[in-house]
C-alpha atoms as a PDB file:
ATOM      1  CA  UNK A   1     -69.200  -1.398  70.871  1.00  0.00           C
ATOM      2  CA  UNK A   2     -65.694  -2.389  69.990  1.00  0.00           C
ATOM      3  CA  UNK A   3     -65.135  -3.828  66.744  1.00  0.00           C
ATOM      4  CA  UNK A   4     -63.315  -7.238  66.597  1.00  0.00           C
ATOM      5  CA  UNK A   5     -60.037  -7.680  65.098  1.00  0.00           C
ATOM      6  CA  UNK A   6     -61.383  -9.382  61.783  1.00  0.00           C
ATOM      7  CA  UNK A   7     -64.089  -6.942  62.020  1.00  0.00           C
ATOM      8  CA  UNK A   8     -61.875  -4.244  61.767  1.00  0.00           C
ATOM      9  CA  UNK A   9     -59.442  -5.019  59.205  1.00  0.00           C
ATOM     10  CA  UNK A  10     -62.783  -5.296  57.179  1.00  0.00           C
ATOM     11  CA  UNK A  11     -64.173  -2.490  57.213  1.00  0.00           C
ATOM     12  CA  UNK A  12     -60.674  -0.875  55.712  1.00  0.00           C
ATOM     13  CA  UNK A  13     -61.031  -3.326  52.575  1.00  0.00           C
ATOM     14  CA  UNK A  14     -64.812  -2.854  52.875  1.00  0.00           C
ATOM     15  CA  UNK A  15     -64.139   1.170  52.420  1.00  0.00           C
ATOM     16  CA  UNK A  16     -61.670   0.658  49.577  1.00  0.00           C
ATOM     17  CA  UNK A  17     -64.125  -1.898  47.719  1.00  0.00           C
ATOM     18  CA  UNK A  18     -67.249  -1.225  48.201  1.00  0.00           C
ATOM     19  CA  UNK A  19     -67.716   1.460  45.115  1.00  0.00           C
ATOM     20  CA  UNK A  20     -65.165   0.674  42.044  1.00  0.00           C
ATOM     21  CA  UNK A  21     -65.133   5.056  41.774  1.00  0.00           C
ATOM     22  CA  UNK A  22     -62.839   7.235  43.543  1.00  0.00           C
ATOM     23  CA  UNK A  23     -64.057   9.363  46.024  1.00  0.00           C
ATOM     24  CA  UNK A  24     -63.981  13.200  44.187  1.00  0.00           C
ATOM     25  CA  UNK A  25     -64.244  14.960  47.793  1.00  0.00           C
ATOM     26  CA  UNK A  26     -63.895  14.534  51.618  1.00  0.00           C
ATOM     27  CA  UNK A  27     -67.960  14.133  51.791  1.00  0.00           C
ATOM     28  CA  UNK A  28     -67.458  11.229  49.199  1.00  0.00           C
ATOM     29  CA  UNK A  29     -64.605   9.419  51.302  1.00  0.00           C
ATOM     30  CA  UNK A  30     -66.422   9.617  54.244  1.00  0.00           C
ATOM     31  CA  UNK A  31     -69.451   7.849  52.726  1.00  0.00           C
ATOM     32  CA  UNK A  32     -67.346   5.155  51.800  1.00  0.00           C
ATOM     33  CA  UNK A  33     -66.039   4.839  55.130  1.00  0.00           C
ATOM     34  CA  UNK A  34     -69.319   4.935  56.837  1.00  0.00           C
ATOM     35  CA  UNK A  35     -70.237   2.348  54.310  1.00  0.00           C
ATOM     36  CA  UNK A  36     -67.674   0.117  55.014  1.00  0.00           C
ATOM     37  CA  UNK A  37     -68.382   0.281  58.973  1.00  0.00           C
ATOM     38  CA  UNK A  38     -71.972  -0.790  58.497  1.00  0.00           C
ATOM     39  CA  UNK A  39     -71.188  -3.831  55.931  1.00  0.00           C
ATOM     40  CA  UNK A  40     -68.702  -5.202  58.174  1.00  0.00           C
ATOM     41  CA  UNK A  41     -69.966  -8.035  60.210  1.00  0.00           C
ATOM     42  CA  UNK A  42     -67.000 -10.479  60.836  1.00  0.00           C
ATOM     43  CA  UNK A  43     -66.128 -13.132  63.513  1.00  0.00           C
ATOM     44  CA  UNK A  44     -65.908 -12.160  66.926  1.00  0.00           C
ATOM     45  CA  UNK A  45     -66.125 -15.869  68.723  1.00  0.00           C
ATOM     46  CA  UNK A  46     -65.643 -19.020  67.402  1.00  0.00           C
ATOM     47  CA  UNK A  47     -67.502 -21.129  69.920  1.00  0.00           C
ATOM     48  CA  UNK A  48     -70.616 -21.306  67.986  1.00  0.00           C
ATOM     49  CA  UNK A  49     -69.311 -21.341  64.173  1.00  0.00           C
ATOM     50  CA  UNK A  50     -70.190 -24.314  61.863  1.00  0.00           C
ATOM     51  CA  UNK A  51     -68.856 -24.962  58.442  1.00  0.00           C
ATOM     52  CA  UNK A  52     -71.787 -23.945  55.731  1.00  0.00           C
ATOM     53  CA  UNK A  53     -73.234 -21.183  58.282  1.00  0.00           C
ATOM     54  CA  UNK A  54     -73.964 -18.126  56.526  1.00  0.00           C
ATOM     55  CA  UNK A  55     -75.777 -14.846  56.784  1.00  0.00           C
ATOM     56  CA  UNK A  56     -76.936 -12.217  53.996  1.00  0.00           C
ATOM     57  CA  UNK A  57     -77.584  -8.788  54.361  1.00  0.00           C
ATOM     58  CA  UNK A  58     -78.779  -5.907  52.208  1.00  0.00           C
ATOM     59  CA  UNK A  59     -77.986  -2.035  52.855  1.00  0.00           C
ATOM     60  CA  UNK A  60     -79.671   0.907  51.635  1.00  0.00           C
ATOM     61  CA  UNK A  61     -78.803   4.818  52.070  1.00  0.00           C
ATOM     62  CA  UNK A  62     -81.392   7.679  52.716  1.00  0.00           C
ATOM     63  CA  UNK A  63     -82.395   9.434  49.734  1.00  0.00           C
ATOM     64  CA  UNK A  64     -81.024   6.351  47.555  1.00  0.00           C
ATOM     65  CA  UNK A  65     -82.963   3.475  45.418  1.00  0.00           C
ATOM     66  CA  UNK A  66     -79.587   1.862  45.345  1.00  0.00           C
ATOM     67  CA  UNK A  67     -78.982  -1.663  47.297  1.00  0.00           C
ATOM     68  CA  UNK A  68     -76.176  -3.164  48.435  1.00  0.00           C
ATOM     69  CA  UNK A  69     -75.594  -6.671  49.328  1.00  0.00           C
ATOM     70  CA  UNK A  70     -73.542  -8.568  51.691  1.00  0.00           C
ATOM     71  CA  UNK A  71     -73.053 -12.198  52.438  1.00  0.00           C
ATOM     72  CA  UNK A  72     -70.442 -13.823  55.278  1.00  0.00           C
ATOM     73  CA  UNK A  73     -70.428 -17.892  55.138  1.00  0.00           C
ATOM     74  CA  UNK A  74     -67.717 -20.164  57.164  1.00  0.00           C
ATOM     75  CA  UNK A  75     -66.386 -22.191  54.030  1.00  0.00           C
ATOM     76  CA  UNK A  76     -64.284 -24.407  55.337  1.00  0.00           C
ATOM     77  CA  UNK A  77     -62.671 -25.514  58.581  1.00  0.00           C
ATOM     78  CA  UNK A  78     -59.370 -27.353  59.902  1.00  0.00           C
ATOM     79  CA  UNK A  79     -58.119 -28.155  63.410  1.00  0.00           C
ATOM     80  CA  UNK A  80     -59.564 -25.019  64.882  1.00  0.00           C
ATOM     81  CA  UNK A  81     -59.215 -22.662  62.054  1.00  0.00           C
ATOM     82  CA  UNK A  82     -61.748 -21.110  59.972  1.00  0.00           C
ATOM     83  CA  UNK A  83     -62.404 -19.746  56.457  1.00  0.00           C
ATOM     84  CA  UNK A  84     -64.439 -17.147  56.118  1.00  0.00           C
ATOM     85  CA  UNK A  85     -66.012 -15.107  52.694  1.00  0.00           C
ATOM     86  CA  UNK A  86     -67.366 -11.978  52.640  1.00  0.00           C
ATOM     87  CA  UNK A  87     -69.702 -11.415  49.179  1.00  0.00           C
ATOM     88  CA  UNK A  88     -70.224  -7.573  48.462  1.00  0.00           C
ATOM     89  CA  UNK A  89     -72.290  -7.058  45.646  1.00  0.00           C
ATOM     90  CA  UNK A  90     -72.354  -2.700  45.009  1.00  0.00           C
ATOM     91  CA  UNK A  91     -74.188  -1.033  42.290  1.00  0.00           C
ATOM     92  CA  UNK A  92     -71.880   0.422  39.643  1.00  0.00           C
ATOM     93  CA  UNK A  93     -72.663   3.864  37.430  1.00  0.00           C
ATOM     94  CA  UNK A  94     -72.298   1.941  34.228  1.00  0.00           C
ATOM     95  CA  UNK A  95     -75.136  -0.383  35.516  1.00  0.00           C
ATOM     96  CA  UNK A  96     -73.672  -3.078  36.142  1.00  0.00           C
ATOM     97  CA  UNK A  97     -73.184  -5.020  39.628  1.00  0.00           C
ATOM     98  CA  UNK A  98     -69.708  -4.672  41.288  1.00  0.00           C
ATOM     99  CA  UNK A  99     -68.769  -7.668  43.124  1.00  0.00           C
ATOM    100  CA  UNK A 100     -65.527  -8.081  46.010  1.00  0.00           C
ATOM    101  CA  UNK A 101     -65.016 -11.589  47.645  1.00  0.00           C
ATOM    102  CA  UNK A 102     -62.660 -11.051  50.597  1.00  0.00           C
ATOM    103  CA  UNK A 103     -61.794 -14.890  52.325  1.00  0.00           C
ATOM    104  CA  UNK A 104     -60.133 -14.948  55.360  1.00  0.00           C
ATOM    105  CA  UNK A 105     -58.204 -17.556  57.956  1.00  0.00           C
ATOM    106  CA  UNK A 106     -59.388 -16.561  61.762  1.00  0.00           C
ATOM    107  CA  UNK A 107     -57.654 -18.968  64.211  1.00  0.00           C
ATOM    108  CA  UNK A 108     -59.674 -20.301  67.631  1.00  0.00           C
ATOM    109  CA  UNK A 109     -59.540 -16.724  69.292  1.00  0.00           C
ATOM    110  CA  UNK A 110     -61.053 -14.978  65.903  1.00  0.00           C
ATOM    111  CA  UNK A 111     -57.771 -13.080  65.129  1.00  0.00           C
ATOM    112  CA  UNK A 112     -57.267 -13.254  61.389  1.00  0.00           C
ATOM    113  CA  UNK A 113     -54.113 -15.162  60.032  1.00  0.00           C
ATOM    114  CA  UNK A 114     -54.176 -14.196  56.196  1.00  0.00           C
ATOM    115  CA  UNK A 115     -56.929 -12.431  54.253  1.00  0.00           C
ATOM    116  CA  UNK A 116     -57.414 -12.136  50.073  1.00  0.00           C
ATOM    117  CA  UNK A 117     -59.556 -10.179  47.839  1.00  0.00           C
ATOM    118  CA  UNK A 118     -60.687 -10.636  44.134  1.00  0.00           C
ATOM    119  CA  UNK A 119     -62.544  -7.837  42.377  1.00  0.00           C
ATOM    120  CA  UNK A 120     -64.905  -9.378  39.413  1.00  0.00           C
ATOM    121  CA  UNK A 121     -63.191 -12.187  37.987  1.00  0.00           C
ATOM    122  CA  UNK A 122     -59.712 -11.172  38.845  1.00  0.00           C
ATOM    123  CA  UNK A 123     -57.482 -13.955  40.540  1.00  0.00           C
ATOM    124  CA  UNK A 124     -57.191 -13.299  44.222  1.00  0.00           C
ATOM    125  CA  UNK A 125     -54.531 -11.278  45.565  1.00  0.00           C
ATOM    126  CA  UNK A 126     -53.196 -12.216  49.373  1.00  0.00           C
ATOM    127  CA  UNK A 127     -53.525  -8.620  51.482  1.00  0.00           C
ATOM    128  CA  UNK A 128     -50.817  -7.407  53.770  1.00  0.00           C
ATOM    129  CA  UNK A 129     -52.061  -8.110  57.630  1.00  0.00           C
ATOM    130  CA  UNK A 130     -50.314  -4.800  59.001  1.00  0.00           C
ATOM    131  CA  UNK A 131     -52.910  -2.561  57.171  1.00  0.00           C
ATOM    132  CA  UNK A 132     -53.413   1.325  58.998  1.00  0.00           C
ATOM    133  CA  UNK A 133     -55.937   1.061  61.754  1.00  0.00           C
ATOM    134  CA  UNK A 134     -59.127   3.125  61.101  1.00  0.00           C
ATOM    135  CA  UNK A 135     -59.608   7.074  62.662  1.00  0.00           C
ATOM    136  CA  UNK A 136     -60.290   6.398  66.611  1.00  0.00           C
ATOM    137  CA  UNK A 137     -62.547   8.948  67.899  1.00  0.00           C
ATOM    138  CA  UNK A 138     -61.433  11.270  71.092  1.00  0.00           C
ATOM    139  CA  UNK A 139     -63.134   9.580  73.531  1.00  0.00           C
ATOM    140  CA  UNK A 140     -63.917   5.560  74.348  1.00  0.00           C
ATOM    141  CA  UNK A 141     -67.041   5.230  73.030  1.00  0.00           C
ATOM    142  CA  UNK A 142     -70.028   4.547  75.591  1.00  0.00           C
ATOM    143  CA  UNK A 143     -72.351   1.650  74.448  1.00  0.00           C
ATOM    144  CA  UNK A 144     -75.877   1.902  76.102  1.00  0.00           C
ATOM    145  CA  UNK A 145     -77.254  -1.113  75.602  1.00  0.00           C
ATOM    146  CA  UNK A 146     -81.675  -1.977  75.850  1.00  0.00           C
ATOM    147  CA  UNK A 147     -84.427  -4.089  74.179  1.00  0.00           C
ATOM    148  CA  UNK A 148     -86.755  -3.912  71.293  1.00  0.00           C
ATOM    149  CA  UNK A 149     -88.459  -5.561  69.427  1.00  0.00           C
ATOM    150  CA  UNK A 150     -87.793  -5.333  65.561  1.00  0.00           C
ATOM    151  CA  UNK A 151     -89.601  -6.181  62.223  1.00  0.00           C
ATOM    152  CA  UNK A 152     -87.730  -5.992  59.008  1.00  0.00           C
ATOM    153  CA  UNK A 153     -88.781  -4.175  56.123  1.00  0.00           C
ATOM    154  CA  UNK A 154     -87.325  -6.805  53.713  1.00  0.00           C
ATOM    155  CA  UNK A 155     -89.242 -10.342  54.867  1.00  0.00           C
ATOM    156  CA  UNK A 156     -91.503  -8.801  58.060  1.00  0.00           C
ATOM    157  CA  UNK A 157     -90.109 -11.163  60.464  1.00  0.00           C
ATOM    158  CA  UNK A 158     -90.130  -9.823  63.655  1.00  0.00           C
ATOM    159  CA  UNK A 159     -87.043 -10.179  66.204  1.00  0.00           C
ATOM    160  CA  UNK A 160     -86.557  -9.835  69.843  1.00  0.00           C
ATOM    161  CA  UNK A 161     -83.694  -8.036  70.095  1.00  0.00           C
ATOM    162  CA  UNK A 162     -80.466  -6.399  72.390  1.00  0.00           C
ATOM    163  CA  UNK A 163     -80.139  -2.609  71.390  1.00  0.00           C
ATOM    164  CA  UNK A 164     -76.455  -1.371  71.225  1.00  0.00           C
ATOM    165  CA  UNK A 165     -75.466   2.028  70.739  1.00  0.00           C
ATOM    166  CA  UNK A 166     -72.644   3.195  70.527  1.00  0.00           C
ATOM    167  CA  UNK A 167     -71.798   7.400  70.139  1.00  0.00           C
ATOM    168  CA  UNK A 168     -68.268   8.803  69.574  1.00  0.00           C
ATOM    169  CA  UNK A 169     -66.879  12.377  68.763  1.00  0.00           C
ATOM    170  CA  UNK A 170     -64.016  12.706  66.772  1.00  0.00           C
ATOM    171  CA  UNK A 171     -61.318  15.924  66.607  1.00  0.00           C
ATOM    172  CA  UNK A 172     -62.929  17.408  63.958  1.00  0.00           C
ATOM    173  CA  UNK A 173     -66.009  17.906  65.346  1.00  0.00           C
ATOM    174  CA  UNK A 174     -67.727  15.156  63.899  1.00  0.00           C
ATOM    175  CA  UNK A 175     -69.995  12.869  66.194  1.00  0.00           C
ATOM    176  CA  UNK A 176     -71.853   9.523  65.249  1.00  0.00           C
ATOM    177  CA  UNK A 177     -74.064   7.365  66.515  1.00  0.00           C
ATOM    178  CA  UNK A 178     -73.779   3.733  65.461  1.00  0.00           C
ATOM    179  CA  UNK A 179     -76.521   1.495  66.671  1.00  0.00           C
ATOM    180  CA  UNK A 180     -76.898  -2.582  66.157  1.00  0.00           C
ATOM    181  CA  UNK A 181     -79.509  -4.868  66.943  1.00  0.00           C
ATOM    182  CA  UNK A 182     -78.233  -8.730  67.877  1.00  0.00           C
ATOM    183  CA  UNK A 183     -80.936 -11.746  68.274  1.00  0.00           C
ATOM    184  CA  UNK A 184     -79.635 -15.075  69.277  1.00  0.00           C
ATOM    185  CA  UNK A 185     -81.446 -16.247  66.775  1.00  0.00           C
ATOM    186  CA  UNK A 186     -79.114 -15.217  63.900  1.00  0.00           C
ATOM    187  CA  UNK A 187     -75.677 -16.549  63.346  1.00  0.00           C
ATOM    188  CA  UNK A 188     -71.851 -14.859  63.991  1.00  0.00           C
ATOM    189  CA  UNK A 189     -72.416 -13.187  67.105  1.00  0.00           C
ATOM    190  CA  UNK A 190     -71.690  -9.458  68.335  1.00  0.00           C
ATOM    191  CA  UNK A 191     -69.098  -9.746  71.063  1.00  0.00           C
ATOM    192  CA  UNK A 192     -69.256  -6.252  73.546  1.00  0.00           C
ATOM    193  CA  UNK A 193     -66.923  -6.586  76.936  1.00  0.00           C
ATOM    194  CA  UNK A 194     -67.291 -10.179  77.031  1.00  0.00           C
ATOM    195  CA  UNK A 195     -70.572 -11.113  76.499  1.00  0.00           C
ATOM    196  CA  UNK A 196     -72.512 -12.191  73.280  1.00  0.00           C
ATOM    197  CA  UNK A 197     -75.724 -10.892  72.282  1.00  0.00           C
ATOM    198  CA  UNK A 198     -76.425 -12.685  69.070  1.00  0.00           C
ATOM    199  CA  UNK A 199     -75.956 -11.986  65.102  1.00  0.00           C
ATOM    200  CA  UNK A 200     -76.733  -8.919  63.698  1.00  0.00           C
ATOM    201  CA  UNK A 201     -80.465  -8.273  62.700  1.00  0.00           C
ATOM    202  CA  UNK A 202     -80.017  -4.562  61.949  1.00  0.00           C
ATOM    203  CA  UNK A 203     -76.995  -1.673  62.199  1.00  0.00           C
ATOM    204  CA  UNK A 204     -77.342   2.268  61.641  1.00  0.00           C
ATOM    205  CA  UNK A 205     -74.707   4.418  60.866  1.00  0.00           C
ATOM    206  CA  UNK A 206     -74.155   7.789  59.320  1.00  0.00           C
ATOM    207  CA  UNK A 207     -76.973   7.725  56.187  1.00  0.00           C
ATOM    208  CA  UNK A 208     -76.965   3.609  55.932  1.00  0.00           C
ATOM    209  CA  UNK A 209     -79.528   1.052  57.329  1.00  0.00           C
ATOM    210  CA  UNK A 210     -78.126  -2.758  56.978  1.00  0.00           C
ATOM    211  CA  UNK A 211     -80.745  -5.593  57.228  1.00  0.00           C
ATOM    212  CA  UNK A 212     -80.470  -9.323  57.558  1.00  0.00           C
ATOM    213  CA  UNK A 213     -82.382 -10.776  54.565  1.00  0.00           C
ATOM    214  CA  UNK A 214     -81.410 -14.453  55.235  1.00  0.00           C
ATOM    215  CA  UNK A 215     -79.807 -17.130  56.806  1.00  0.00           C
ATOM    216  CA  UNK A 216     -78.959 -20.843  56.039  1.00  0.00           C
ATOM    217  CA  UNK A 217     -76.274 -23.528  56.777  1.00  0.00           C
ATOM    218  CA  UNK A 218     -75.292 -24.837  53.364  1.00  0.00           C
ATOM    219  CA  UNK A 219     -72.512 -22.443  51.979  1.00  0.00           C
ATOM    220  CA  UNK A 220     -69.378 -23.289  49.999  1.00  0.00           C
ATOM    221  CA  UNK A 221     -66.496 -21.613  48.925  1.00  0.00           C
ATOM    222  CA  UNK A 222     -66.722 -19.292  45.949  1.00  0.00           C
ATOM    223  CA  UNK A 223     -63.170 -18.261  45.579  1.00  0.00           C
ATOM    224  CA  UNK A 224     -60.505 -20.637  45.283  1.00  0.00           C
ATOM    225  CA  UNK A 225     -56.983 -19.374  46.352  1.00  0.00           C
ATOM    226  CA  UNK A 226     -54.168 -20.488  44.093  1.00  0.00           C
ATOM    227  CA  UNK A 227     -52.374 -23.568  45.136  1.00  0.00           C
ATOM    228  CA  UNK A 228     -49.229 -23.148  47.042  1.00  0.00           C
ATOM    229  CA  UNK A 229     -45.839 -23.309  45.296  1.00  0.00           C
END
């Protein structure tokens, strides 16, 4: 499945952010890639998007107790425009919770227009748009696409849903298998050659399982942006 333009840029901040320690080994970095790629669920098609829609998602990694958390709202909109946050909420060694907001501007056709991050409680900092575009694997991934019917293990609602998978092998041997299930049901749709097949209600990848946990339509900004000189 081909990952959206918003989508993509986020799962390059989503790899740097999601775990405040440096990766000690080429194991470690991919981890935090494959992380990244299964927290990002951005904005592929406006038509649907309301102001206060939002979405939250928990991961979890085989082998782990650990949870991670992820939220996407629409904050705020204006003559066609959009503001989007992204919540990431990452356990940290020390104990503690490590939090990332990234906000974003998409315009009508979803491509993002300016995008900032704030660590903590550090004051937003506006990231560069031309950021290096992730590994592409060998081959154009095929996307099989079927139905089933899913329960989550968080709330044990139950979901009718499209079945995409998508396999790709890269030059150094390594192959994965990323799989997503959509439901019209749930908000911010997954866009594949055209056609949309609802929000995300589950994604594999590598050793990570992402869930949807909740949905509502009342969301407000968390981070403000500093006013413009």
């Amino acid at each position: 499945m081909k990952v959206a333009r918003a989508s993509a840029l986020l799962v390059l901040v989503s790899a740097a952010c999601a775990q405040p320690p440096k990766p000690s080994s080429v194991s470690d970095e991919q981890k935090l890639r494959d992380l990244g790629i299964v927290m990002a669920v951005g904005i592929q098609e406006t038509t649907q998007l309301k102001t206060g829609q939002w979405a939250l998602y928990s991961v979890r990694s085989a082998g782990s107790t650990d949870r991670h958390a992820t939220r996407i709202a629409v904050v705020a909109s204006d003559d066609g425009k959009y503001w989007i946050e992204n919540k990431t909420i990452t356990p940290d060694p020390s104990g503690k919770s490590h939090v990332v907001i990234m906000k974003y501007q998409i315009d009508a056709s979803a491509k993002p227009i300016q995008l900032w991050v704030s660590q903590g409680s550090a004051r937003p900092a506006q990231i560069a748009m031309e950021s290096p575009k992730p590994t592409s694997p060998e081959t154009h991934p095929k996307v099989d696409i079927g139905q089933e019917t899913i329960t989550l293990q968080a709330t044990g609602k139950a979901y009718e849903c499209t079945r995409l998978t998508s396999k790709a092998s890269y030059g150094n041997g390594r192959e994965t298998t990323l799989v997503t299930w959509c439901s019209p049901k749930v908000p911010f749709p997954a866009v594949h050659e055209g056609k949309s097949y609802g929000g995300v209600v589950r994604r594999t990848y590598g050793q990570y399982t992402l869930e949807l946990d909740a949905t509502g339509t009342d969301a407000v900004a968390e981070l403000q942006l500093p006013e413009k000189q």
